[in-house]
Protein backbone atom coordinates (compact mmCIF):
# COMPACT_ATOMS: atom_id res chain seq x y z
CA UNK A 1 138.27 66.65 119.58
CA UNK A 2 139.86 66.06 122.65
CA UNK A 3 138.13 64.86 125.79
CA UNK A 4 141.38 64.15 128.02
CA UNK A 5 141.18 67.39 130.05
CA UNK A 6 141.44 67.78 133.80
CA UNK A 7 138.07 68.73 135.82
CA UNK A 8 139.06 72.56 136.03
CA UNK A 9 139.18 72.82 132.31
CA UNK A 10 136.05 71.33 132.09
CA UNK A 11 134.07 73.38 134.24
CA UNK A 12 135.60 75.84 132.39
CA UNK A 13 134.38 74.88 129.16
CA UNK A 14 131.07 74.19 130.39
CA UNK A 15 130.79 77.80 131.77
CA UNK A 16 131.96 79.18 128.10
CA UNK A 17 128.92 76.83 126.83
CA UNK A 18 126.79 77.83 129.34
CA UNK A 19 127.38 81.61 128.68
CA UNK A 20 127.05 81.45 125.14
CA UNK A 21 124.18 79.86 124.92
CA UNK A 22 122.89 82.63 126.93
CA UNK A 23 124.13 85.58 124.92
CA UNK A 24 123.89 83.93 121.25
CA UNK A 25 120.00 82.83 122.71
CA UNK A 26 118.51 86.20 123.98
CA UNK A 27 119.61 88.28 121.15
CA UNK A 28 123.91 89.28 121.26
CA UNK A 29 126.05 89.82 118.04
CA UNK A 30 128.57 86.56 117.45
CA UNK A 31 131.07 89.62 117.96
CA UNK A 32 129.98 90.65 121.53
CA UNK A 33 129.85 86.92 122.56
CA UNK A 34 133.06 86.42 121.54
CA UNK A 35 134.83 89.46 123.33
CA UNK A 36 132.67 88.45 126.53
CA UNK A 37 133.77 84.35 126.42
CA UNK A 38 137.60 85.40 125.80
CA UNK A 39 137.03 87.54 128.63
CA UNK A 40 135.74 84.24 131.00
CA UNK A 41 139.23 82.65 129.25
CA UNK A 42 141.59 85.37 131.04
CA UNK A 43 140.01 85.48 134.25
CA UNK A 44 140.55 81.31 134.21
CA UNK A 45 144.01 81.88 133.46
CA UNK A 46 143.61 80.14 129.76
CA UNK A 47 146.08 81.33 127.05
CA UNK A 48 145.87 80.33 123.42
CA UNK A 49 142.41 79.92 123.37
CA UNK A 50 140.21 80.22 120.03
CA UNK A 51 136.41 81.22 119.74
CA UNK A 52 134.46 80.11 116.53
CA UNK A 53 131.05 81.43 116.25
CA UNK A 54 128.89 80.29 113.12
CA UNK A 55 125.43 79.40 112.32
CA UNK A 56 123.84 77.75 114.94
CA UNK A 57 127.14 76.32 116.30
CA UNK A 58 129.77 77.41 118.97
CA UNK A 59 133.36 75.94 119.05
CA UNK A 60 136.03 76.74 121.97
CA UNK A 61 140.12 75.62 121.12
CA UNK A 62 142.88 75.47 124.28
CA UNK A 63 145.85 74.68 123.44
CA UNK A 64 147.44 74.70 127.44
CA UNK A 65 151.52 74.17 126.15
CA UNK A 66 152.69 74.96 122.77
CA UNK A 67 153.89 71.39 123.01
CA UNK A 68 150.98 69.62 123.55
CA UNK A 69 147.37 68.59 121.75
CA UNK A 70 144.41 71.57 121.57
CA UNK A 71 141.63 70.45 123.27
CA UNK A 72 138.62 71.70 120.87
CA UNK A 73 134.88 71.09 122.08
CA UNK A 74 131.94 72.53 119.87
CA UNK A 75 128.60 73.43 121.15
CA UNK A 76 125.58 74.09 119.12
CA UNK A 77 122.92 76.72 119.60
CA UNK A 78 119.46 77.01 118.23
CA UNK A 79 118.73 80.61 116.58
CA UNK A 80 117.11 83.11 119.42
CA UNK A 81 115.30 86.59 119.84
CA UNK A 82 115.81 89.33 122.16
CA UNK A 83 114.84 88.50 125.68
CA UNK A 84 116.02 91.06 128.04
CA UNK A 85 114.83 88.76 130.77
CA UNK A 86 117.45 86.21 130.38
CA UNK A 87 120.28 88.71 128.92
CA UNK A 88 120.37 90.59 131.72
CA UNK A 89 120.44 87.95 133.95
CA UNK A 90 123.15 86.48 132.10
CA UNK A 91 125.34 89.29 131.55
CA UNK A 92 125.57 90.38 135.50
CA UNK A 93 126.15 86.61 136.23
CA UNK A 94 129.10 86.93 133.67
CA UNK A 95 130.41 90.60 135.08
CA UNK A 96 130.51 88.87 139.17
CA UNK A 97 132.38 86.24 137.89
CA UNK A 98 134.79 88.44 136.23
CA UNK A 99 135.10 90.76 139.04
CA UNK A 100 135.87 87.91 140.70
CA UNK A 101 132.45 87.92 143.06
CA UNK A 102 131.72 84.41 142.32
CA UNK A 103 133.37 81.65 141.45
CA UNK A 104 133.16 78.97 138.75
CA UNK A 105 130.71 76.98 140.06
CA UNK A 106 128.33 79.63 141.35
CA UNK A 107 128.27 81.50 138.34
CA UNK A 108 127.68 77.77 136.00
CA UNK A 109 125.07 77.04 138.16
CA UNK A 110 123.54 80.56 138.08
CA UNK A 111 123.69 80.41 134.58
CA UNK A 112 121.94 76.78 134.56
CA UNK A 113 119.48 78.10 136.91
CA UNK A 114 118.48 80.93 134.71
CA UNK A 115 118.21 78.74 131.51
CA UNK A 116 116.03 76.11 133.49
CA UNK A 117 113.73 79.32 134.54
CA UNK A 118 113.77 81.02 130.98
CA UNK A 119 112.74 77.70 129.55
CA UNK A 120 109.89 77.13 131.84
CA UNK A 121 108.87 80.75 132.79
CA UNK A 122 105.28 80.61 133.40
CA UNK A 123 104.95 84.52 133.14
CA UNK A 124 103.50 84.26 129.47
CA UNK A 125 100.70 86.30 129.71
CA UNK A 126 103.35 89.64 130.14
CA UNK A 127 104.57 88.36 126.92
CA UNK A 128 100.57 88.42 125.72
CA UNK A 129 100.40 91.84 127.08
CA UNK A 130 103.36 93.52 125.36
CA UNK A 131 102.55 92.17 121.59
CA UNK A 132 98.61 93.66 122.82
CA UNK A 133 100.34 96.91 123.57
CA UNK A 134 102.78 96.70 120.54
CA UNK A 135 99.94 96.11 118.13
CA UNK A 136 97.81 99.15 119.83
CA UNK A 137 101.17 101.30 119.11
CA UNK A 138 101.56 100.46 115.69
CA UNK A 139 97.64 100.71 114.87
CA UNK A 140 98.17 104.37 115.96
CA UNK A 141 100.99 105.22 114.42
CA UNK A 142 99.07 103.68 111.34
CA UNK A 143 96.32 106.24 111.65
CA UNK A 144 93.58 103.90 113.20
CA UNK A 145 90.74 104.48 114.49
CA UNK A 146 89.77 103.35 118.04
CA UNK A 147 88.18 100.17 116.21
CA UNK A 148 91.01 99.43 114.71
CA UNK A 149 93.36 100.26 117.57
CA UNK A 150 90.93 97.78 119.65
CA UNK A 151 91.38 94.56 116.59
CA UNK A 152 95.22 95.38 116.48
CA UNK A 153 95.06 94.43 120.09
CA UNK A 154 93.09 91.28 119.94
CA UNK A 155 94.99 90.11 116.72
CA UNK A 156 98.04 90.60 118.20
CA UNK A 157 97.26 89.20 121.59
CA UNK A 158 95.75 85.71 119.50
CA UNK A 159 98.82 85.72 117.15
CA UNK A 160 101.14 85.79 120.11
CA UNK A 161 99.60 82.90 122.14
CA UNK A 162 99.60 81.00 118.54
CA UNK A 163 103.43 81.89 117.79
CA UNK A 164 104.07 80.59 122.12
CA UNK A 165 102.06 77.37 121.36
CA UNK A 166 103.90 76.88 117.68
CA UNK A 167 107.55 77.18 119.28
CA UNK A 168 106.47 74.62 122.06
CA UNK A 169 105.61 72.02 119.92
CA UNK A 170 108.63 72.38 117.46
CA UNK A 171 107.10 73.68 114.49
CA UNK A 172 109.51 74.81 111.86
CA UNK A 173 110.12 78.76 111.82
CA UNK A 174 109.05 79.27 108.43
CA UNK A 175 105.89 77.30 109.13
CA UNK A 176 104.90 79.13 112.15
CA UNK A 177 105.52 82.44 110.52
CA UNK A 178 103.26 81.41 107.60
CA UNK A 179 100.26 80.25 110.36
CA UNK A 180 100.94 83.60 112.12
CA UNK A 181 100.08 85.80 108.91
CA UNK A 182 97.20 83.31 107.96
CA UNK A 183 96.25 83.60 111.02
CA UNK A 184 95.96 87.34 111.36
CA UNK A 185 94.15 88.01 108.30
CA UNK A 186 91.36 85.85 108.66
CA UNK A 187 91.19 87.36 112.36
CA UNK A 188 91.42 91.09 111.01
CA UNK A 189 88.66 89.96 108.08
CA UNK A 190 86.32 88.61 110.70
CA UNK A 191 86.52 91.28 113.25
CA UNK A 192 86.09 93.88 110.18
CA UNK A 193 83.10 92.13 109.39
CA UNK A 194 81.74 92.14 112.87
CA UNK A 195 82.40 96.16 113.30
CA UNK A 196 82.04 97.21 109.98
CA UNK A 197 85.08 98.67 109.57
CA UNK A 198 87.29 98.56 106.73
CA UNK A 199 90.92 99.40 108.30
CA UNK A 200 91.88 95.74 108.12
CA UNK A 201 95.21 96.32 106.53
CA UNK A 202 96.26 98.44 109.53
CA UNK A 203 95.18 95.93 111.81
CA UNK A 204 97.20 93.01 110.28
CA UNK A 205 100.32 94.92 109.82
CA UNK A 206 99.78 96.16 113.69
CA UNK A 207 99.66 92.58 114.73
CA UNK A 208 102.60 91.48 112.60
CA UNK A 209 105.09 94.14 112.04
CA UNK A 210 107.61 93.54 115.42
CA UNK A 211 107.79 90.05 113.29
CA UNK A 212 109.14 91.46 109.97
CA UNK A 213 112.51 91.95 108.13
CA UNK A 214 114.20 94.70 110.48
CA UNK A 215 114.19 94.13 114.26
CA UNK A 216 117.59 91.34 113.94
CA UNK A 217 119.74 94.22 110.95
CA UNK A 218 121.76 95.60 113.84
CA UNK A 219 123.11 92.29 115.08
CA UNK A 220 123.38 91.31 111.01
CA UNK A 221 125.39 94.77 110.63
CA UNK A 222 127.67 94.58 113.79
CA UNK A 223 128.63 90.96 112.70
CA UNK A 224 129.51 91.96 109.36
CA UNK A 225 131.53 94.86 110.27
CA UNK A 226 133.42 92.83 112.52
CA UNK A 227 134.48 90.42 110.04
CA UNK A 228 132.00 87.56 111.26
CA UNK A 229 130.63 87.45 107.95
CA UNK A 230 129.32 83.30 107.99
CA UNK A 231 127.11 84.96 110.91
CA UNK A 232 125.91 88.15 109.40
CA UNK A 233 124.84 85.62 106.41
CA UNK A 234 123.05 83.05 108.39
CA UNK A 235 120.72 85.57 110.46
CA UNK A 236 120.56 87.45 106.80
CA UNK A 237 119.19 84.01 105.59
CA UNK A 238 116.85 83.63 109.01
CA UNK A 239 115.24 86.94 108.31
CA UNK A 240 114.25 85.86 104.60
CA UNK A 241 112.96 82.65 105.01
CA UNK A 242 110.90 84.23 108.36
CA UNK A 243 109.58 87.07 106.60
CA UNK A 244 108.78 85.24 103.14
CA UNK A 245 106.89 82.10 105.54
CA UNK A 246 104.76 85.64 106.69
CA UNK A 247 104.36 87.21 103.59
CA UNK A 248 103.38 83.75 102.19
CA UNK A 249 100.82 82.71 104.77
CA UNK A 250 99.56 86.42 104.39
CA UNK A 251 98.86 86.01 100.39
CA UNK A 252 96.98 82.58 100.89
CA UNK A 253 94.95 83.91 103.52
CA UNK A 254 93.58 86.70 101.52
CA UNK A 255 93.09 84.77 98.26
CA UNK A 256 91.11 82.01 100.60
CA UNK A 257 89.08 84.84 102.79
CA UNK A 258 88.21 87.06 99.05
CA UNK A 259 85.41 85.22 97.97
CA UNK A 260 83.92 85.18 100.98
CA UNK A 261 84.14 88.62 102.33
CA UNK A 262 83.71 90.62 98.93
CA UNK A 263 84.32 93.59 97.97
CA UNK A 264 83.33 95.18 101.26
CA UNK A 265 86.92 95.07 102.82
CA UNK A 266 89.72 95.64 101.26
CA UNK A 267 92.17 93.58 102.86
CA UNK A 268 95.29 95.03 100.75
CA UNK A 269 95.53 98.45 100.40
CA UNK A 270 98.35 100.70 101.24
CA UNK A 271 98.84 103.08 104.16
CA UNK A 272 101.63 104.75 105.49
CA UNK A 273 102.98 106.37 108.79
CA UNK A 274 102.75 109.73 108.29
CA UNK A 275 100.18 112.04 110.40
CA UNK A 276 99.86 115.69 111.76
CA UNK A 277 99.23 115.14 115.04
CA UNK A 278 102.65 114.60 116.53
CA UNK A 279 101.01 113.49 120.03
CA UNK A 280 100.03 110.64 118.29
CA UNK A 281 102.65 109.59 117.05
CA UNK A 282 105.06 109.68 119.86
CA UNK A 283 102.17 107.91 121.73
CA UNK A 284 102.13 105.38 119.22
CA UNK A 285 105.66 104.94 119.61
CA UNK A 286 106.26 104.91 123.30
CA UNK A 287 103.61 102.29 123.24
CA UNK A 288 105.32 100.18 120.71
CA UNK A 289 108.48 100.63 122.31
CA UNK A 290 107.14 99.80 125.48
CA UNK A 291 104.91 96.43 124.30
CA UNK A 292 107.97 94.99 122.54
CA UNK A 293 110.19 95.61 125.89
CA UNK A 294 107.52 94.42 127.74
CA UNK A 295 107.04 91.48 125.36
CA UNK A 296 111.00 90.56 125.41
CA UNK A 297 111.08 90.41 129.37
CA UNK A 298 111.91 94.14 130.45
CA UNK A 299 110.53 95.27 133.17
CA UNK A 300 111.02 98.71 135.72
CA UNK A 301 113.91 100.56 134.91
CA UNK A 302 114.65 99.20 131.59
CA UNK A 303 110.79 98.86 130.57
CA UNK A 304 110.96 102.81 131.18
CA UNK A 305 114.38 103.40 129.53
CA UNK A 306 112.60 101.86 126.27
CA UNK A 307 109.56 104.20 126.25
CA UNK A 308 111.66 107.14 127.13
CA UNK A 309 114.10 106.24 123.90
CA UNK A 310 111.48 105.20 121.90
CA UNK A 311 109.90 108.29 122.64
CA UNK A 312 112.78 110.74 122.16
CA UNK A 313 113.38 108.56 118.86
CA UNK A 314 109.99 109.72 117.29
CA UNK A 315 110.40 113.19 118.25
CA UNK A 316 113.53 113.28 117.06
CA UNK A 317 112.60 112.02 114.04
CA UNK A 318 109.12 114.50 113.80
CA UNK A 319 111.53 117.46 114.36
CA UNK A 320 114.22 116.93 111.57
CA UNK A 321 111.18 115.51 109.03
CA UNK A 322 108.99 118.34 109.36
CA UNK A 323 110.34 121.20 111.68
CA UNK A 324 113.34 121.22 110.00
CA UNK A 325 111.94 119.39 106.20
CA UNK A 326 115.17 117.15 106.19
CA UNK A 327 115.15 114.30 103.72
CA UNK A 328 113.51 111.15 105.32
CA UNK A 329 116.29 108.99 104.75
CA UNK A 330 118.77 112.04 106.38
CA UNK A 331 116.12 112.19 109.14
CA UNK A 332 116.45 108.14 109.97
CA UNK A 333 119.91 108.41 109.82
CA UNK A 334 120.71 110.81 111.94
CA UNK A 335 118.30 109.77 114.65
CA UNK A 336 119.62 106.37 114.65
CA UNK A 337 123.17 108.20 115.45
CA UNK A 338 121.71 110.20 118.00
CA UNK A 339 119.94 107.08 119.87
CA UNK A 340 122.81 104.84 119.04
CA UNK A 341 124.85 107.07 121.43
CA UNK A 342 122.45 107.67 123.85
CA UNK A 343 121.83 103.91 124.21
CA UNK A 344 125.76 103.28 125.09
CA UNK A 345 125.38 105.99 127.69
CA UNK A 346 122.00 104.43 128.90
CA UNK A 347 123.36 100.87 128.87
CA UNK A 348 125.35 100.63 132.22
CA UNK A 349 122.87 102.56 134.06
CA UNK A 350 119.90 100.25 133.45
CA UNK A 351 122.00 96.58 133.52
CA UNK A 352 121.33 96.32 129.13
CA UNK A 353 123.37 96.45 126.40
CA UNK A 354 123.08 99.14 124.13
CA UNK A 355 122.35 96.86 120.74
CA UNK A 356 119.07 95.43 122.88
CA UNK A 357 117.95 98.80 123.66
CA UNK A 358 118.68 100.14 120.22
CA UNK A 359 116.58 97.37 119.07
CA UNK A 360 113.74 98.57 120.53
CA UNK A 361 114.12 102.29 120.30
CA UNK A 362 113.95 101.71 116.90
CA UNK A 363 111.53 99.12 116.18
CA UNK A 364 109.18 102.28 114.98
CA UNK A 365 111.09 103.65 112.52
CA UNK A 366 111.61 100.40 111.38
CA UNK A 367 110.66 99.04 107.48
CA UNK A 368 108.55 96.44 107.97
CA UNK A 369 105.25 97.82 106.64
CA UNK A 370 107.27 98.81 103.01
CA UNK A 371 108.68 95.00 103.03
CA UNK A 372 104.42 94.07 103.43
CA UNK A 373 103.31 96.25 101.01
CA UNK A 374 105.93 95.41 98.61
CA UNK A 375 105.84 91.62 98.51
CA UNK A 376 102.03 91.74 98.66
CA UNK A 377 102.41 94.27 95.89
CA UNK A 378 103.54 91.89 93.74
CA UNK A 379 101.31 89.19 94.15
CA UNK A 380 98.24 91.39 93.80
CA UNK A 381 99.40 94.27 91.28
CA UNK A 382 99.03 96.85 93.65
CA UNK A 383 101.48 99.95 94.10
CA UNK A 384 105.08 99.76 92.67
CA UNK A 385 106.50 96.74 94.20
CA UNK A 386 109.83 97.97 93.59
CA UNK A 387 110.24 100.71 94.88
CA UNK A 388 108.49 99.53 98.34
CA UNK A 389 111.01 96.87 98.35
CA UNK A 390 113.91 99.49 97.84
CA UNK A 391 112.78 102.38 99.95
CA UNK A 392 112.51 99.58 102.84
CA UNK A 393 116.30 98.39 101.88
CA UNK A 394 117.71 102.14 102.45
CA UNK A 395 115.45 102.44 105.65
CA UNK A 396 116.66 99.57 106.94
CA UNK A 397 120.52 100.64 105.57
CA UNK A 398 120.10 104.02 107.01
CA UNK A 399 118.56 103.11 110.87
CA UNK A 400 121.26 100.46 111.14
CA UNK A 401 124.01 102.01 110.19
CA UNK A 402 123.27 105.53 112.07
CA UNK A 403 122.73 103.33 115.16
CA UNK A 404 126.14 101.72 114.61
CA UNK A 405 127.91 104.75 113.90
CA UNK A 406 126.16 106.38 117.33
CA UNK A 407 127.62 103.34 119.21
CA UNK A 408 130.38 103.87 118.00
CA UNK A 409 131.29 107.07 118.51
CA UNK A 410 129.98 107.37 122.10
CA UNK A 411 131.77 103.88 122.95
CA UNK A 412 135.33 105.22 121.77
CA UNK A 413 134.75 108.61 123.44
CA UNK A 414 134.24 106.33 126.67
CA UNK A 415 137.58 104.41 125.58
CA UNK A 416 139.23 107.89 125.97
CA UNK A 417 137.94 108.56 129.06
CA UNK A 418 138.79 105.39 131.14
CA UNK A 419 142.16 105.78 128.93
CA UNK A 420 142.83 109.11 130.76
CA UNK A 421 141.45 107.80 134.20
CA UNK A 422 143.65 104.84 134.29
CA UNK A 423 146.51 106.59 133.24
CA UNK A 424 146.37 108.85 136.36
CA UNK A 425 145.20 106.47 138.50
CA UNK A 426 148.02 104.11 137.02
CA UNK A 427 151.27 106.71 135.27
CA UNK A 428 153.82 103.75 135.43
CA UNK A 429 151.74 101.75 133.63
CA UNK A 430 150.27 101.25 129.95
CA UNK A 431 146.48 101.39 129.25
CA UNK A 432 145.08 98.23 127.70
CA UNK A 433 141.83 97.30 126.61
CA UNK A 434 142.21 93.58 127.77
CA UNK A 435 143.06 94.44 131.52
CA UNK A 436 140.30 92.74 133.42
CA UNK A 437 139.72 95.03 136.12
CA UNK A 438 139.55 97.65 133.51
CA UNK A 439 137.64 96.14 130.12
CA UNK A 440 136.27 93.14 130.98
CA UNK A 441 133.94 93.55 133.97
CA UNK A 442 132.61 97.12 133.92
CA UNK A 443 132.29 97.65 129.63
CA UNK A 444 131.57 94.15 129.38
CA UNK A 445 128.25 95.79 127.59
CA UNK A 446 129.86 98.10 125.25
CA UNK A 447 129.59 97.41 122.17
CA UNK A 448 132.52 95.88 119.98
CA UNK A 449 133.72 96.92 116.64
CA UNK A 450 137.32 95.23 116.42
CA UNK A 451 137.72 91.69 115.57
CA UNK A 452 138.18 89.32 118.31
CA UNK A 453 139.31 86.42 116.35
CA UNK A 454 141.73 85.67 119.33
CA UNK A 455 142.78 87.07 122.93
CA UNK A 456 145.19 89.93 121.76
CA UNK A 457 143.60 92.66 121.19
CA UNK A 458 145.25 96.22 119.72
CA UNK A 459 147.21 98.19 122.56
CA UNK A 460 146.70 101.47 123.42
């Protein structure tokens, strides 16, 4: 590595650093990052530059001559989760400084500012509030009853304050994951016993399903479509070890709370999403939509963007299942095309890109419960394990790749269109893609499906 670079070059570099820490932290594909920092490269004025993405790590190459010495710094990232909060932020800090609204400085200390803020936000309790409303959301889409509905809540509410308190004192993921499920089921088992209900398997999958195998697969399939394969494999990896720490701390907790509780509650048992009374269900939705934008830092106009599409994805979904009796796997597919494109039409208007509001549409269709209820499957003989495991694999296949295929679609019907407006706007001149004024800045939050291994992309 070379540290002999002049001052401008390194306030460059620390403005790459600075902006991809805050994509790769709040929740952006390695591909999107990418496109976005080569983007901060051609607005410097910086030719031959590279942009390495992998695990945990982020590496920038500039070679300034072809005669001289690269000058290669690497940066490394922790893993992060969506937090609309900070991407937002983030990404418009990014599109002034393109546009050429602020300069270097002002946009590296903007982006300090909002990591400083992020870091030390003292606004948990909206956090609190949006796993509460998440849990409530999936509770009803579960079938609960108002009990239940009311100890999805409080479960989710204690598990998210425990999951806040785990991450600020370092704990290991797979750790905190596996004190999160012990956690809930010993919570669920006690406020079972206290009501006496027996629902307690809705209310521990309420509490813990935004924090199962699914929520990360579009990021995992946009990466591996895009040739960032070390990336897909390493958040592939992430979501494993997360969900078995979960599944793990689940199974010890029940085998601990049995002999105490009886046969009274059944703390495995399996249930399922389906119900007849469709207001329900797009209630229980909209609020699960809703908590997990809430929970993820959304607020106003994107907080009701999420509801609406998280909404429209369950009916959607309730008209092609049973209006229509398509196929459930046909059903998931083709609403994750339909909200994939409406999420790229949605994303300019409400400052979010369209994979974060995907994310959350979503999240309701998503497989978590089948990934429960088959790994607990196998440790307790219930159900086929198997096929849990499986039709959660072609779920998850299906919503991710619909989605993708809706982004895509929409984004290169877009392509076309600012393709013809240039053109007009521009006839003695030829459309490209990397043109600042025209790619860079105002699609900044389109999504990205070629592979920007370096600055060139194809030309129009």
């Amino acid at each position: 590595m070379n540290n002999n670079m002049s001052p401008e070059n390194s306030k460059i570099f620390d403005l790459l650093f600075n902006a991809g820490e805050a994509l790769l932290r709040s929740g952006a594909s390695a591909a999107s990052t990418t496109k976005t920092l080569l983007a901060i490269c051609a607005k410097a004025g910086m030719e031959n530059v590279s942009v390495s993405i992998t695990v945990g790590q982020l590496t920038v190459s500039y070679q300034p001559t072809s005669d001289s010495f690269p000058i290669s710094r690497m940066h490394n990232i922790a893993p992060g989760v969506l937090d609309i909060w900070w991407r937002t932020r983030a990404e418009d800090t990014i599109e002034q400084y393109l546009m050429g609204d602020l300069e270097i400085e002002e946009a590296n200390l903007a982006l300090q500012q909002y990591y400083e803020r992020n870091k030390y936000r003292t606004l948990w309790w909206w956090t609190t509030a949006g796993y509460g409303i998440l849990g409530a959301g999936f509770s009803i889409l579960l079938n609960g009853d108002f009990t239940t509905t009311l100890g999805a809540v409080l479960v989710s509410v204690f598990v998210s304050m425990l999951f806040r308190w785990l991450s600020r004192v370092g704990a290991p993921g797979i750790f905190s994951y596996a004190a999160g499920g012990f956690c809930a089921v010993f919570l669920a088992a006690g406020f079972m016993l206290l009501t006496n209900t027996d629902q307690a398997t809705i209310c521990i999958v309420s509490a813990l399903a935004s924090r199962l195998a699914g929520v990360t697969a579009y990021a995992v399939i946009q990466d591996s479509i895009t040739g960032w394969y070390l990336s897909a494999a390493g958040r592939l990896m992430d979501i494993a070890v997360c969900t078995a720490g979960l599944i793990s701390g689940v199974a010890a907790a029940i085998a601990a709370a049995q002999p105490f509780i009886g046969d009274d509650i059944q703390l495995v048992t399996l249930v399922s999403a389906e119900s007849t009374n469709w207001f329900y269900s797009i209630l229980g939705a909209a609020l699960v939509a809703g908590g997990f934008g809430l929970a993820s830092g959304g607020w106003k106009i994107r907080l009701l963007a999420l509801v609406i599409l998280g909404s429209l994805a369950e009916v959607f979904y309730l008209i092609l299942s049973e209006s229509f009796e398509v196929n459930t796997y046909s059903a998931i597919f083709t609403v994750g095309t339909i909200i994939g494109g409406l999420c790229v039409l949605c994303s300019r208007m409400v400052s979010l890109t369209s994979n974060a509001l995907m994310l959350v549409a979503l999240l309701p269709l998503f497989p978590g419960l089948m990934i429960y209820q088959g790994a607990l499957s196998y440790f307790f003989g219930l159900g086929d394990t198997s096929t849990s495991l499986m039709e959660a694999l072609v779920t998850t296949y299906c919503l991710s790749m619909g989605g993708t295929l809706g982004q895509y679609l929409l984004s290169q019907l877009l392509w076309q269109i600012r393709k013809r407006q240039f053109l007009r706007t521009h006839p003695d001149k030829r459309f490209d893609r990397d043109l600042q004024h025209e790619y860079q800045a105002k699609d900044i939050m389109l999504p990205v499906f070629s592979k920007p291994f370096n600055g060139a992309e194809p030309r129009e």
